[in-house]
C-alpha atoms as a PDB file:
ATOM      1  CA  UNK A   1    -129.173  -4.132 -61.369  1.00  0.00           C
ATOM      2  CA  UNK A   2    -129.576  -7.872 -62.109  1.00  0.00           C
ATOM      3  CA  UNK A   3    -131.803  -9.513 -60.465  1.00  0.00           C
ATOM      4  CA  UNK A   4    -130.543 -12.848 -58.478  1.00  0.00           C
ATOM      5  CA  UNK A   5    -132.707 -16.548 -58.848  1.00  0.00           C
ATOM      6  CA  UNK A   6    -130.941 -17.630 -55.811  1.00  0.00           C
ATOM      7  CA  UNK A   7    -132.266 -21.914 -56.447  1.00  0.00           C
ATOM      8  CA  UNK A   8    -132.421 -23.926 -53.268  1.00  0.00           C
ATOM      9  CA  UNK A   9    -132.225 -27.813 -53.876  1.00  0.00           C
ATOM     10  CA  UNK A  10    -134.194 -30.420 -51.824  1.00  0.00           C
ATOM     11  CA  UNK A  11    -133.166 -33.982 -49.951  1.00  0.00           C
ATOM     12  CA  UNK A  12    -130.330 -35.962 -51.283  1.00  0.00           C
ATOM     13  CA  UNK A  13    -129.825 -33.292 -53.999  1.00  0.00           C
ATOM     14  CA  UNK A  14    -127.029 -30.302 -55.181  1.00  0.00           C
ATOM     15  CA  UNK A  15    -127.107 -27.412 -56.524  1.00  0.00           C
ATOM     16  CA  UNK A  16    -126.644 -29.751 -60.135  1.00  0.00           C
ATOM     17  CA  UNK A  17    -130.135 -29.883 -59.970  1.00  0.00           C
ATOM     18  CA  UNK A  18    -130.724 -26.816 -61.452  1.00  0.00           C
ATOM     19  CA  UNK A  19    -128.925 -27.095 -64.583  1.00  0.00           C
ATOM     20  CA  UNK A  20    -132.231 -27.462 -66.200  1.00  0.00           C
ATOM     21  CA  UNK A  21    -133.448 -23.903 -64.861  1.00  0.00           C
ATOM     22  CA  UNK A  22    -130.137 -22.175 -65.527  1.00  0.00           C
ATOM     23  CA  UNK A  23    -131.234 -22.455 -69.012  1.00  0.00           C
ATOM     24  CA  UNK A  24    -134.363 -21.112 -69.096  1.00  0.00           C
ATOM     25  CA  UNK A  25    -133.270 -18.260 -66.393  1.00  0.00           C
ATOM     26  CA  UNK A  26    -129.899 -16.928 -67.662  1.00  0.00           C
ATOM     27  CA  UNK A  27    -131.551 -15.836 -71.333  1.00  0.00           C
ATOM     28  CA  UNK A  28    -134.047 -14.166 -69.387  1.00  0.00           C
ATOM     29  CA  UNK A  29    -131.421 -11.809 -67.781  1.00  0.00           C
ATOM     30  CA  UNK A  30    -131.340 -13.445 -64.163  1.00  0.00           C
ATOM     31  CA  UNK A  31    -128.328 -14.285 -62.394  1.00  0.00           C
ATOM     32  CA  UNK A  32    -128.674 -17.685 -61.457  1.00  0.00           C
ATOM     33  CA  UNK A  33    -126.979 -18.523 -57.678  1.00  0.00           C
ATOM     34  CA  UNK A  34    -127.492 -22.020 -56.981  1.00  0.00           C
ATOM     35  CA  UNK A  35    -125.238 -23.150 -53.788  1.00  0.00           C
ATOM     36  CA  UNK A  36    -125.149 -27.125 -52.288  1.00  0.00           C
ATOM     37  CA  UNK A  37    -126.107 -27.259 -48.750  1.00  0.00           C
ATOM     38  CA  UNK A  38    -123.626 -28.150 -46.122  1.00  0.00           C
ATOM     39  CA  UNK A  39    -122.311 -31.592 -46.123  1.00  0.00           C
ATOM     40  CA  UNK A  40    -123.616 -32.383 -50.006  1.00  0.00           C
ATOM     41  CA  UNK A  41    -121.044 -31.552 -51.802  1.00  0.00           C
ATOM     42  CA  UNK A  42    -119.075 -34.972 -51.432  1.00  0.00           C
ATOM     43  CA  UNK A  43    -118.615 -37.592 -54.281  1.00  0.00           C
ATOM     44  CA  UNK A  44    -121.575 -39.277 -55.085  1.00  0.00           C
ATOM     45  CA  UNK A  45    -121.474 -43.292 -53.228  1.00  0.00           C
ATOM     46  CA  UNK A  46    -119.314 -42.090 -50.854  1.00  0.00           C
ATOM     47  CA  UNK A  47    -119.417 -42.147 -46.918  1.00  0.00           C
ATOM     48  CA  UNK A  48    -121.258 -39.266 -45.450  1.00  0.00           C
ATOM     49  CA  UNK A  49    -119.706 -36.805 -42.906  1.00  0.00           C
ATOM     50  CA  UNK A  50    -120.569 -38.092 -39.680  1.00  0.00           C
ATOM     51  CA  UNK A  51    -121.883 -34.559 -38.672  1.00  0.00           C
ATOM     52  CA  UNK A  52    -125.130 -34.611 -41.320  1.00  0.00           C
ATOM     53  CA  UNK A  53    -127.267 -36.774 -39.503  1.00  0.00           C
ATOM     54  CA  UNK A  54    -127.900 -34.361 -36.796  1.00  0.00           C
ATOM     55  CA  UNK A  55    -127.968 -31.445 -39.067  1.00  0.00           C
ATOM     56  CA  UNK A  56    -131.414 -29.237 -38.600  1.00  0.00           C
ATOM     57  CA  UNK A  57    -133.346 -27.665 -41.289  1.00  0.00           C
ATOM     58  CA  UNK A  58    -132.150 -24.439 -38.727  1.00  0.00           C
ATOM     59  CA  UNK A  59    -128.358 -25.263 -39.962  1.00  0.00           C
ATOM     60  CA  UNK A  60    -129.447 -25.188 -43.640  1.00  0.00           C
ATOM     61  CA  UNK A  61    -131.291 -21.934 -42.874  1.00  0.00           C
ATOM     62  CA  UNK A  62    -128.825 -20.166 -41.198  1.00  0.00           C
ATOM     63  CA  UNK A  63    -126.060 -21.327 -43.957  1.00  0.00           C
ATOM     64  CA  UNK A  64    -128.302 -19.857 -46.692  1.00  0.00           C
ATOM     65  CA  UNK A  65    -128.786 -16.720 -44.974  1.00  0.00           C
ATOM     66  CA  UNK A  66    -125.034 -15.933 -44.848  1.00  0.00           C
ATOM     67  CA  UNK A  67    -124.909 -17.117 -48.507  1.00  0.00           C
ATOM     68  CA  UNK A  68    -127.686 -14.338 -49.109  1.00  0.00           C
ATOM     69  CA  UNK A  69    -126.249 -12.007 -47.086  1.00  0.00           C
ATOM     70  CA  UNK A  70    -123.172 -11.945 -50.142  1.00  0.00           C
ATOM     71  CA  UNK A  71    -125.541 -10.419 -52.336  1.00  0.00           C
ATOM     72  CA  UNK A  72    -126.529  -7.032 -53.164  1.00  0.00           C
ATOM     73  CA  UNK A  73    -130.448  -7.065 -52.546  1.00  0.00           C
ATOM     74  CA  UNK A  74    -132.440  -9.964 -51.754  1.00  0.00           C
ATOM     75  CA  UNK A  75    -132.976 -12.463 -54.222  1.00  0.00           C
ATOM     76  CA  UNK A  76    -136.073 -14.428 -55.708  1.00  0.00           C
ATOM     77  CA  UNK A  77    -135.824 -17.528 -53.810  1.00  0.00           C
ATOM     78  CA  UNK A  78    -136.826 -21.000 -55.701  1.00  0.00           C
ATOM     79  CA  UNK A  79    -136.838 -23.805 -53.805  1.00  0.00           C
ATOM     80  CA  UNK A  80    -138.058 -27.224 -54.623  1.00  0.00           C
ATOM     81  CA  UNK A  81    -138.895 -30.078 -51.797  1.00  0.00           C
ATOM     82  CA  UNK A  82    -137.247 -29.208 -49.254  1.00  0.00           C
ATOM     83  CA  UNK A  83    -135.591 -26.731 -50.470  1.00  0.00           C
ATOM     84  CA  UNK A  84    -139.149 -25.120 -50.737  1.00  0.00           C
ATOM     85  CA  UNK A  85    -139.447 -25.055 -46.541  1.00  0.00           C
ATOM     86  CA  UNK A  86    -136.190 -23.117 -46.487  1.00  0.00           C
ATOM     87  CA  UNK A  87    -137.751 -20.468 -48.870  1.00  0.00           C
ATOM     88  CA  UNK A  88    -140.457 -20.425 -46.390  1.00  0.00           C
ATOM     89  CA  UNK A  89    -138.471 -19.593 -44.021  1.00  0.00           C
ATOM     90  CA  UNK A  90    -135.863 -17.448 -45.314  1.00  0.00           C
ATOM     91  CA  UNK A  91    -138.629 -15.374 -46.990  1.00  0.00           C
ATOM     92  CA  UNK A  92    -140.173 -15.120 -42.952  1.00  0.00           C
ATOM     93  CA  UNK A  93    -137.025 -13.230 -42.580  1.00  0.00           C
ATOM     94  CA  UNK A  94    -137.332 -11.282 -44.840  1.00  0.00           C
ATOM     95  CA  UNK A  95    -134.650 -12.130 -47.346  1.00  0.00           C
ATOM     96  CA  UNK A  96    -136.720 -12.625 -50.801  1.00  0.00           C
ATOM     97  CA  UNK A  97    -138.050 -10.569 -52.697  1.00  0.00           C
ATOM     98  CA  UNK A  98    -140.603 -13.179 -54.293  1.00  0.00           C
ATOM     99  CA  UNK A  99    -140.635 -16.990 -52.884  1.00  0.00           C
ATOM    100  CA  UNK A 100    -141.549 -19.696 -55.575  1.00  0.00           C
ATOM    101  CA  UNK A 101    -142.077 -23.096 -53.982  1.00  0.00           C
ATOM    102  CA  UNK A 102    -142.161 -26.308 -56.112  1.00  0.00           C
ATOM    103  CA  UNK A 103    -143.635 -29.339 -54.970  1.00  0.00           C
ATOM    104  CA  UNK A 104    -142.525 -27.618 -51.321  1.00  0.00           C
ATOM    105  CA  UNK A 105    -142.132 -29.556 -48.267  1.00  0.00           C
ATOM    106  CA  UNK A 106    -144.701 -28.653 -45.420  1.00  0.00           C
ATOM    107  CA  UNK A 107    -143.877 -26.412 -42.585  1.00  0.00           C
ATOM    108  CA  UNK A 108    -145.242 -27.393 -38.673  1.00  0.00           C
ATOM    109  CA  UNK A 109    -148.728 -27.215 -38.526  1.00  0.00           C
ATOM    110  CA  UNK A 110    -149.210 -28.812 -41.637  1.00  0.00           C
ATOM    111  CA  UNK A 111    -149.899 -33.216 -41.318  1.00  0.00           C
ATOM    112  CA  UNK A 112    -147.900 -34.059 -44.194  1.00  0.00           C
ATOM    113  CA  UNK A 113    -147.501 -37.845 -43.436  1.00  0.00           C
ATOM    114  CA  UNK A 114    -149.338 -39.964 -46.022  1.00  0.00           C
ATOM    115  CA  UNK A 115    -149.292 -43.858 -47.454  1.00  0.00           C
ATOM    116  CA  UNK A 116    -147.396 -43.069 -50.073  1.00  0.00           C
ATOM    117  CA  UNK A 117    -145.008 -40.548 -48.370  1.00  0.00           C
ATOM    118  CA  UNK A 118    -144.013 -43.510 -45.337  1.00  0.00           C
ATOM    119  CA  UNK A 119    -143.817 -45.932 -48.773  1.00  0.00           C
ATOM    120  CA  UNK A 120    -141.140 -43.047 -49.673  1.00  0.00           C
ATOM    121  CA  UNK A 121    -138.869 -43.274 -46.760  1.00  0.00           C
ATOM    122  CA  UNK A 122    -139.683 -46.565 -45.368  1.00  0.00           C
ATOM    123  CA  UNK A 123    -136.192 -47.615 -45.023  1.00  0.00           C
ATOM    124  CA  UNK A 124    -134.810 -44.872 -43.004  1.00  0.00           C
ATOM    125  CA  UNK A 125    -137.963 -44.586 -40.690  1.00  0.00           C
ATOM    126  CA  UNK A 126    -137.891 -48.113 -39.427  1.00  0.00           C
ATOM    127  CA  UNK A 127    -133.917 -47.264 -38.450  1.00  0.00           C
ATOM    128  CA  UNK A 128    -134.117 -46.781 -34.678  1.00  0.00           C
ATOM    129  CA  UNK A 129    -132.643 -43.023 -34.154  1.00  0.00           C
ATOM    130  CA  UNK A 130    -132.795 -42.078 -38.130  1.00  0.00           C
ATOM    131  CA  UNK A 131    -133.328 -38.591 -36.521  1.00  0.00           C
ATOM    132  CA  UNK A 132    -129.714 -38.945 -35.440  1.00  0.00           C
ATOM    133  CA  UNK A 133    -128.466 -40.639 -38.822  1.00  0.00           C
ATOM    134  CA  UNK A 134    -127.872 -39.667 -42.357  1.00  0.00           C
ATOM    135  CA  UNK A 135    -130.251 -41.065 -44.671  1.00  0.00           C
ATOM    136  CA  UNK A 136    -130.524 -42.518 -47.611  1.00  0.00           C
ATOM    137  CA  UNK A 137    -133.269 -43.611 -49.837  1.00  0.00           C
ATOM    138  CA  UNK A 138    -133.464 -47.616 -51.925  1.00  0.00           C
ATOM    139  CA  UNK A 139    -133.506 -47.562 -55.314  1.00  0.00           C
ATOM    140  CA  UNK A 140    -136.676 -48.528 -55.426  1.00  0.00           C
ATOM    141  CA  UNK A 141    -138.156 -46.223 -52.931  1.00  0.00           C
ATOM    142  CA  UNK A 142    -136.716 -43.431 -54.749  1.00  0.00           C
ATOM    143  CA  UNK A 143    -138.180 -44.264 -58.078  1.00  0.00           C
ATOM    144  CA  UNK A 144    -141.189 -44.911 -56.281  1.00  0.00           C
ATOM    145  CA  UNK A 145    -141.534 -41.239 -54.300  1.00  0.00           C
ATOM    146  CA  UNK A 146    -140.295 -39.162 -57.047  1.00  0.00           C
ATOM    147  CA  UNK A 147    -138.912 -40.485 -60.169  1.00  0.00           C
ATOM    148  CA  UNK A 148    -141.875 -42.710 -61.238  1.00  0.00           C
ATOM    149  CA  UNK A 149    -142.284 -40.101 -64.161  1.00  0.00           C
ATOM    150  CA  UNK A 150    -138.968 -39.948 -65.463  1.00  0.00           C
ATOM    151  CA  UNK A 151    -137.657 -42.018 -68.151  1.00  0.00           C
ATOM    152  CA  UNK A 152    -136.032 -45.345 -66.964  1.00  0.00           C
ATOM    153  CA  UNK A 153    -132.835 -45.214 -68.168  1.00  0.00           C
ATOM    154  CA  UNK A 154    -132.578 -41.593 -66.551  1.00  0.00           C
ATOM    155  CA  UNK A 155    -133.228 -42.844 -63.195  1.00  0.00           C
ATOM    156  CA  UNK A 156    -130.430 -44.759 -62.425  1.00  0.00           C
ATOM    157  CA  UNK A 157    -128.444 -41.767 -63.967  1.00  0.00           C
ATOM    158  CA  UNK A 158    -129.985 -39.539 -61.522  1.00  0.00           C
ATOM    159  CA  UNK A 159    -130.147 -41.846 -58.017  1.00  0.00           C
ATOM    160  CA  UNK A 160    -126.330 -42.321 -58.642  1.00  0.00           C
ATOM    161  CA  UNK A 161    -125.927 -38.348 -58.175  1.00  0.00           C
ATOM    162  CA  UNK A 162    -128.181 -38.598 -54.952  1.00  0.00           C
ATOM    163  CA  UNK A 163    -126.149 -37.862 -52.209  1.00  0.00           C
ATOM    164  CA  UNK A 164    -127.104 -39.073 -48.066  1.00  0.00           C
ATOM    165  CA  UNK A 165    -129.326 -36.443 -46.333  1.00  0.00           C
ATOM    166  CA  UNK A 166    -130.170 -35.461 -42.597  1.00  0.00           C
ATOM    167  CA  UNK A 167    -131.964 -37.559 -40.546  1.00  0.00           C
ATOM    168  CA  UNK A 168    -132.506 -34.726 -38.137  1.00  0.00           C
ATOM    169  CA  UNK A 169    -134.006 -32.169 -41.250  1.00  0.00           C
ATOM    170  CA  UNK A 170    -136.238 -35.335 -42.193  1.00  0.00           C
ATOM    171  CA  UNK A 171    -137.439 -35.853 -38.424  1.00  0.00           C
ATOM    172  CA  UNK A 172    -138.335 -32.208 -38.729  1.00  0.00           C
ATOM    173  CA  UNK A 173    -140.383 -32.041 -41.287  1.00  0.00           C
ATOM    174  CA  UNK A 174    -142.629 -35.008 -40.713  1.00  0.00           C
ATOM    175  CA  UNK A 175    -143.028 -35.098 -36.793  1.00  0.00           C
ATOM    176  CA  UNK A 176    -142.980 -31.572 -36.174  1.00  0.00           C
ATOM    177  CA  UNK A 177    -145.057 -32.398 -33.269  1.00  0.00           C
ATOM    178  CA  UNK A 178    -141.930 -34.582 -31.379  1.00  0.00           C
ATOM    179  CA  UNK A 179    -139.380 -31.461 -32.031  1.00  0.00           C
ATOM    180  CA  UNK A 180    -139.246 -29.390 -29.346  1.00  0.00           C
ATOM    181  CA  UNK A 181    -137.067 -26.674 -31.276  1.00  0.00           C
ATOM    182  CA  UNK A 182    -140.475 -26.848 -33.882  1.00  0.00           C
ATOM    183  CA  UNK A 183    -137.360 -25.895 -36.674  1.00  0.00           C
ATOM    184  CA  UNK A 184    -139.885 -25.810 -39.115  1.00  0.00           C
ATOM    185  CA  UNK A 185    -141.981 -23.675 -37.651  1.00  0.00           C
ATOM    186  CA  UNK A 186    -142.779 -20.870 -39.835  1.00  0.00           C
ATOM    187  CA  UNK A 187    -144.091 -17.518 -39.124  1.00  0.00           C
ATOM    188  CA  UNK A 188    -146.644 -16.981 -42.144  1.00  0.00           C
ATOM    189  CA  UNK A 189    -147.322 -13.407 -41.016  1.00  0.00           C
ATOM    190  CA  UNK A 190    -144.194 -12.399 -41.605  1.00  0.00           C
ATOM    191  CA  UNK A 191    -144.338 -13.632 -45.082  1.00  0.00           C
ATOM    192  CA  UNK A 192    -144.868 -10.471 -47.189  1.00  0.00           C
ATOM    193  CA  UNK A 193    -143.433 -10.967 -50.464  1.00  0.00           C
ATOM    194  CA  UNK A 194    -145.264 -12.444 -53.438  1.00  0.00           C
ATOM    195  CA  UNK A 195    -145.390 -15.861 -53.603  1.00  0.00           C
ATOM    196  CA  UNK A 196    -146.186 -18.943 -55.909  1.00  0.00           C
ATOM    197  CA  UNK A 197    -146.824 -22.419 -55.041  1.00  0.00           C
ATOM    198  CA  UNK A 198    -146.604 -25.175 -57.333  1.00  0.00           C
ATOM    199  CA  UNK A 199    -147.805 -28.645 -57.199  1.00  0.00           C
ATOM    200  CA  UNK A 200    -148.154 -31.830 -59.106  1.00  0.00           C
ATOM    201  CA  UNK A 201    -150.843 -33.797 -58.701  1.00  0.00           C
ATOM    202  CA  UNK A 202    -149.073 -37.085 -59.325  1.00  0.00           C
ATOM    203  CA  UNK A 203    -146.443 -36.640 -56.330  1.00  0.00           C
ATOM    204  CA  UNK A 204    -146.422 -38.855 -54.262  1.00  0.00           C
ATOM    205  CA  UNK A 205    -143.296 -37.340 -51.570  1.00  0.00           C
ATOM    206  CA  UNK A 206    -145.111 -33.912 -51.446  1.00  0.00           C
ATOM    207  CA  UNK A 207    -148.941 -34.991 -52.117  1.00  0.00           C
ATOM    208  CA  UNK A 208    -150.853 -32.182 -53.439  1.00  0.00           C
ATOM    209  CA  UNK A 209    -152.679 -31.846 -51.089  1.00  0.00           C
ATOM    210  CA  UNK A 210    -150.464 -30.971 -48.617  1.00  0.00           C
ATOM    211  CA  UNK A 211    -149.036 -28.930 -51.173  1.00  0.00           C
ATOM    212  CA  UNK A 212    -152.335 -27.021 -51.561  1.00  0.00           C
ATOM    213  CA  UNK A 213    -152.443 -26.970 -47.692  1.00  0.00           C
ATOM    214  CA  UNK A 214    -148.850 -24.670 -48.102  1.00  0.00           C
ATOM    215  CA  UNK A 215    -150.444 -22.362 -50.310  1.00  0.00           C
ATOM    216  CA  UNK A 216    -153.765 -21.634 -48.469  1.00  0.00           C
ATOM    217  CA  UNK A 217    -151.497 -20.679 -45.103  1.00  0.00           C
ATOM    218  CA  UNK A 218    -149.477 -17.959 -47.116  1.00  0.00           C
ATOM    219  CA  UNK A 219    -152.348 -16.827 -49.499  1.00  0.00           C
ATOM    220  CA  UNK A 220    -150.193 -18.035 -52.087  1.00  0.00           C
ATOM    221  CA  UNK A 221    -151.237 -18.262 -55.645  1.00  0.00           C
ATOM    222  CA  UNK A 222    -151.201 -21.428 -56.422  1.00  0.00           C
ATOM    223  CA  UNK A 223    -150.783 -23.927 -59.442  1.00  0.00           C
ATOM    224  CA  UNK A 224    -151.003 -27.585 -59.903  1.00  0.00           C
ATOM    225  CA  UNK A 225    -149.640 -29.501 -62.766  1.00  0.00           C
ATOM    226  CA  UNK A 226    -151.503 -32.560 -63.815  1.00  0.00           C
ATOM    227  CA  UNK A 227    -149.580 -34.739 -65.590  1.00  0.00           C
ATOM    228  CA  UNK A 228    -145.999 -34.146 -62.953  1.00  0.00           C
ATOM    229  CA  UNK A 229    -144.742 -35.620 -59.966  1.00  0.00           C
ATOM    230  CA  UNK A 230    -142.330 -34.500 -57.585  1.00  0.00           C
ATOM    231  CA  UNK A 231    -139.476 -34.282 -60.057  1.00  0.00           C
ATOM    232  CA  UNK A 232    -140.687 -30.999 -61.510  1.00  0.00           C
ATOM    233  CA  UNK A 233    -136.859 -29.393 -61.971  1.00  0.00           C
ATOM    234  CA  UNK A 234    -135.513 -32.529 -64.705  1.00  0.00           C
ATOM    235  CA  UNK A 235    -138.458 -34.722 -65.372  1.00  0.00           C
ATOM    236  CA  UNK A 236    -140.091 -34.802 -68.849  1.00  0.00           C
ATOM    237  CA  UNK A 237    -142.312 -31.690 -69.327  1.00  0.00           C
ATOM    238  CA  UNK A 238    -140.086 -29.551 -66.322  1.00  0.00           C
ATOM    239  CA  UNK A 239    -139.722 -26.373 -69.158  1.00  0.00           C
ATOM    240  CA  UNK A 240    -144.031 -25.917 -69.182  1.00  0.00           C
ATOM    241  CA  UNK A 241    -143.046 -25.561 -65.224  1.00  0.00           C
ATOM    242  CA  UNK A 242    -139.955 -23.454 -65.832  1.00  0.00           C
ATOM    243  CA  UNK A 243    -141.461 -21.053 -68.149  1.00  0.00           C
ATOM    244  CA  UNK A 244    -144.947 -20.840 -65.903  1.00  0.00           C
ATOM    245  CA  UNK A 245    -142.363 -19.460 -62.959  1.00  0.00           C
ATOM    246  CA  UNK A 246    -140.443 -17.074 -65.432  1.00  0.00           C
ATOM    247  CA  UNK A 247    -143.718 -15.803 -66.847  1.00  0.00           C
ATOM    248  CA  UNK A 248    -145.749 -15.578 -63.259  1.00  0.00           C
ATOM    249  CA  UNK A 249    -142.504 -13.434 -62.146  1.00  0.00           C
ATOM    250  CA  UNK A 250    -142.694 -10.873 -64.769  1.00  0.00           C
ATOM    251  CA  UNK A 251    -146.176 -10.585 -63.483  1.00  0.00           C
ATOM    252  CA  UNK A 252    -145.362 -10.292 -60.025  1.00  0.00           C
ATOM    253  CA  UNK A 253    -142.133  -7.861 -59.456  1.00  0.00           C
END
């Protein structure tokens, strides 16, 4: 049977983000799956739906389950940003056979508010109720959280296919300790399924550390790239990532 990559994007993204790891996947015999989370599949620079700004991280979840539960057995999960929380908690339910988590966002427990990461959204957190709005990074503060290693002209290219995010998901994962629904909350115990970690040591959205702080509560193996950022899926150098994943899962299953 094939096995299923199912590829879980992070904030502002699509499942276009993966083009990149289609390419090193496909040859290798995987069926790549790559869906767009609810309410990010619009044109890019249009108005978002009214509903995303109160969207939790537990509406992504549940939306990825279902999209799971089309296939035959469960999939290797990769998730980047925050699409690397929901393969922390999909793979708590059981639904993965391996998790691989790049440059993941933290789950509660974890402190993952930093200089650099408030630098990253500091237009949406001085909104008053951003937790109720959709969000959407400058131009600046983009390039500055997560595209600082990408080639100029390609960042404009690839902030113009940003789309708005959650508020709510974004409230969730950096003050875990105001939501009273914890949504990120994560049951590492019920992790069981091999998992790798990866982080950059130049990210400044997802600091390493806080990355390494991911891997340590799963008993994850870990690796950290020194020359990347956050970008690890399309900036210069993303196949040594790709092909580190590819060859760490032949390893592992």
């Amino acid at each position: 049977m094939q096995q299923v990559v199912f590829m879980i994007h992070g904030m502002w993204g699509g499942g276009w983000q993966w083009e990149n790891y289609r390419g090193v996947f496909e040859p290798e015999g995987y069926r790549c799956v790559a869906p767009t989370l609810p309410y990010h599949d619009v044109q890019p620079g249009s108005a978002p739906d009214p509903r995303l700004g109160t969207t939790s991280l537990l509406d992504y979840a549940g939306f990825l389950e279902a999209e799971i539960g089309k296939l035959d057995s469960p999939p290797i999960l990769i998730g980047h940003s925050m699409g690397g929380l929901l393969a922390q908690m999909l793979s708590a339910r059981g639904l993965a056979r391996a998790a691989v988590l790049l440059t993941p966002a933290s789950p509660r427990g974890i402190i993952c508010i930093k200089p650099s990461v408030l630098r990253s959204f500091w237009s949406s957190l001085t909104r008053w109720g951003f937790w109720n709005l959709p969000t959407f990074p400058t131009f600046g503060e983009a390039v500055y959280g997560m595209m600082h290693l990408m080639p100029v002209e390609d960042q404009r290219v690839f902030y113009e296919r940003m789309v708005h995010e959650s508020g709510r998901a974004a409230f969730e994962i950096g003050f875990w300790l105001l939501d009273r629904r914890a949504a990120s909350r994560v049951d590492s115990a019920a992790v069981t399924c091999p998992m790798l970690v990866v982080g950059a040591a130049q990210d400044r959205i997802t600091p390493a550390s806080v990355v390494r702080a991911v891997a340590k509560r799963y008993r994850a193996t870990y690796k950290e790239f020194p020359d990347h950022a956050h970008m690890v899926i399309c900036q210069p150098g993303w196949q040594n990532v790709a092909e580190f994943v590819a060859d760490w899962l032949k390893s592992a299953l």
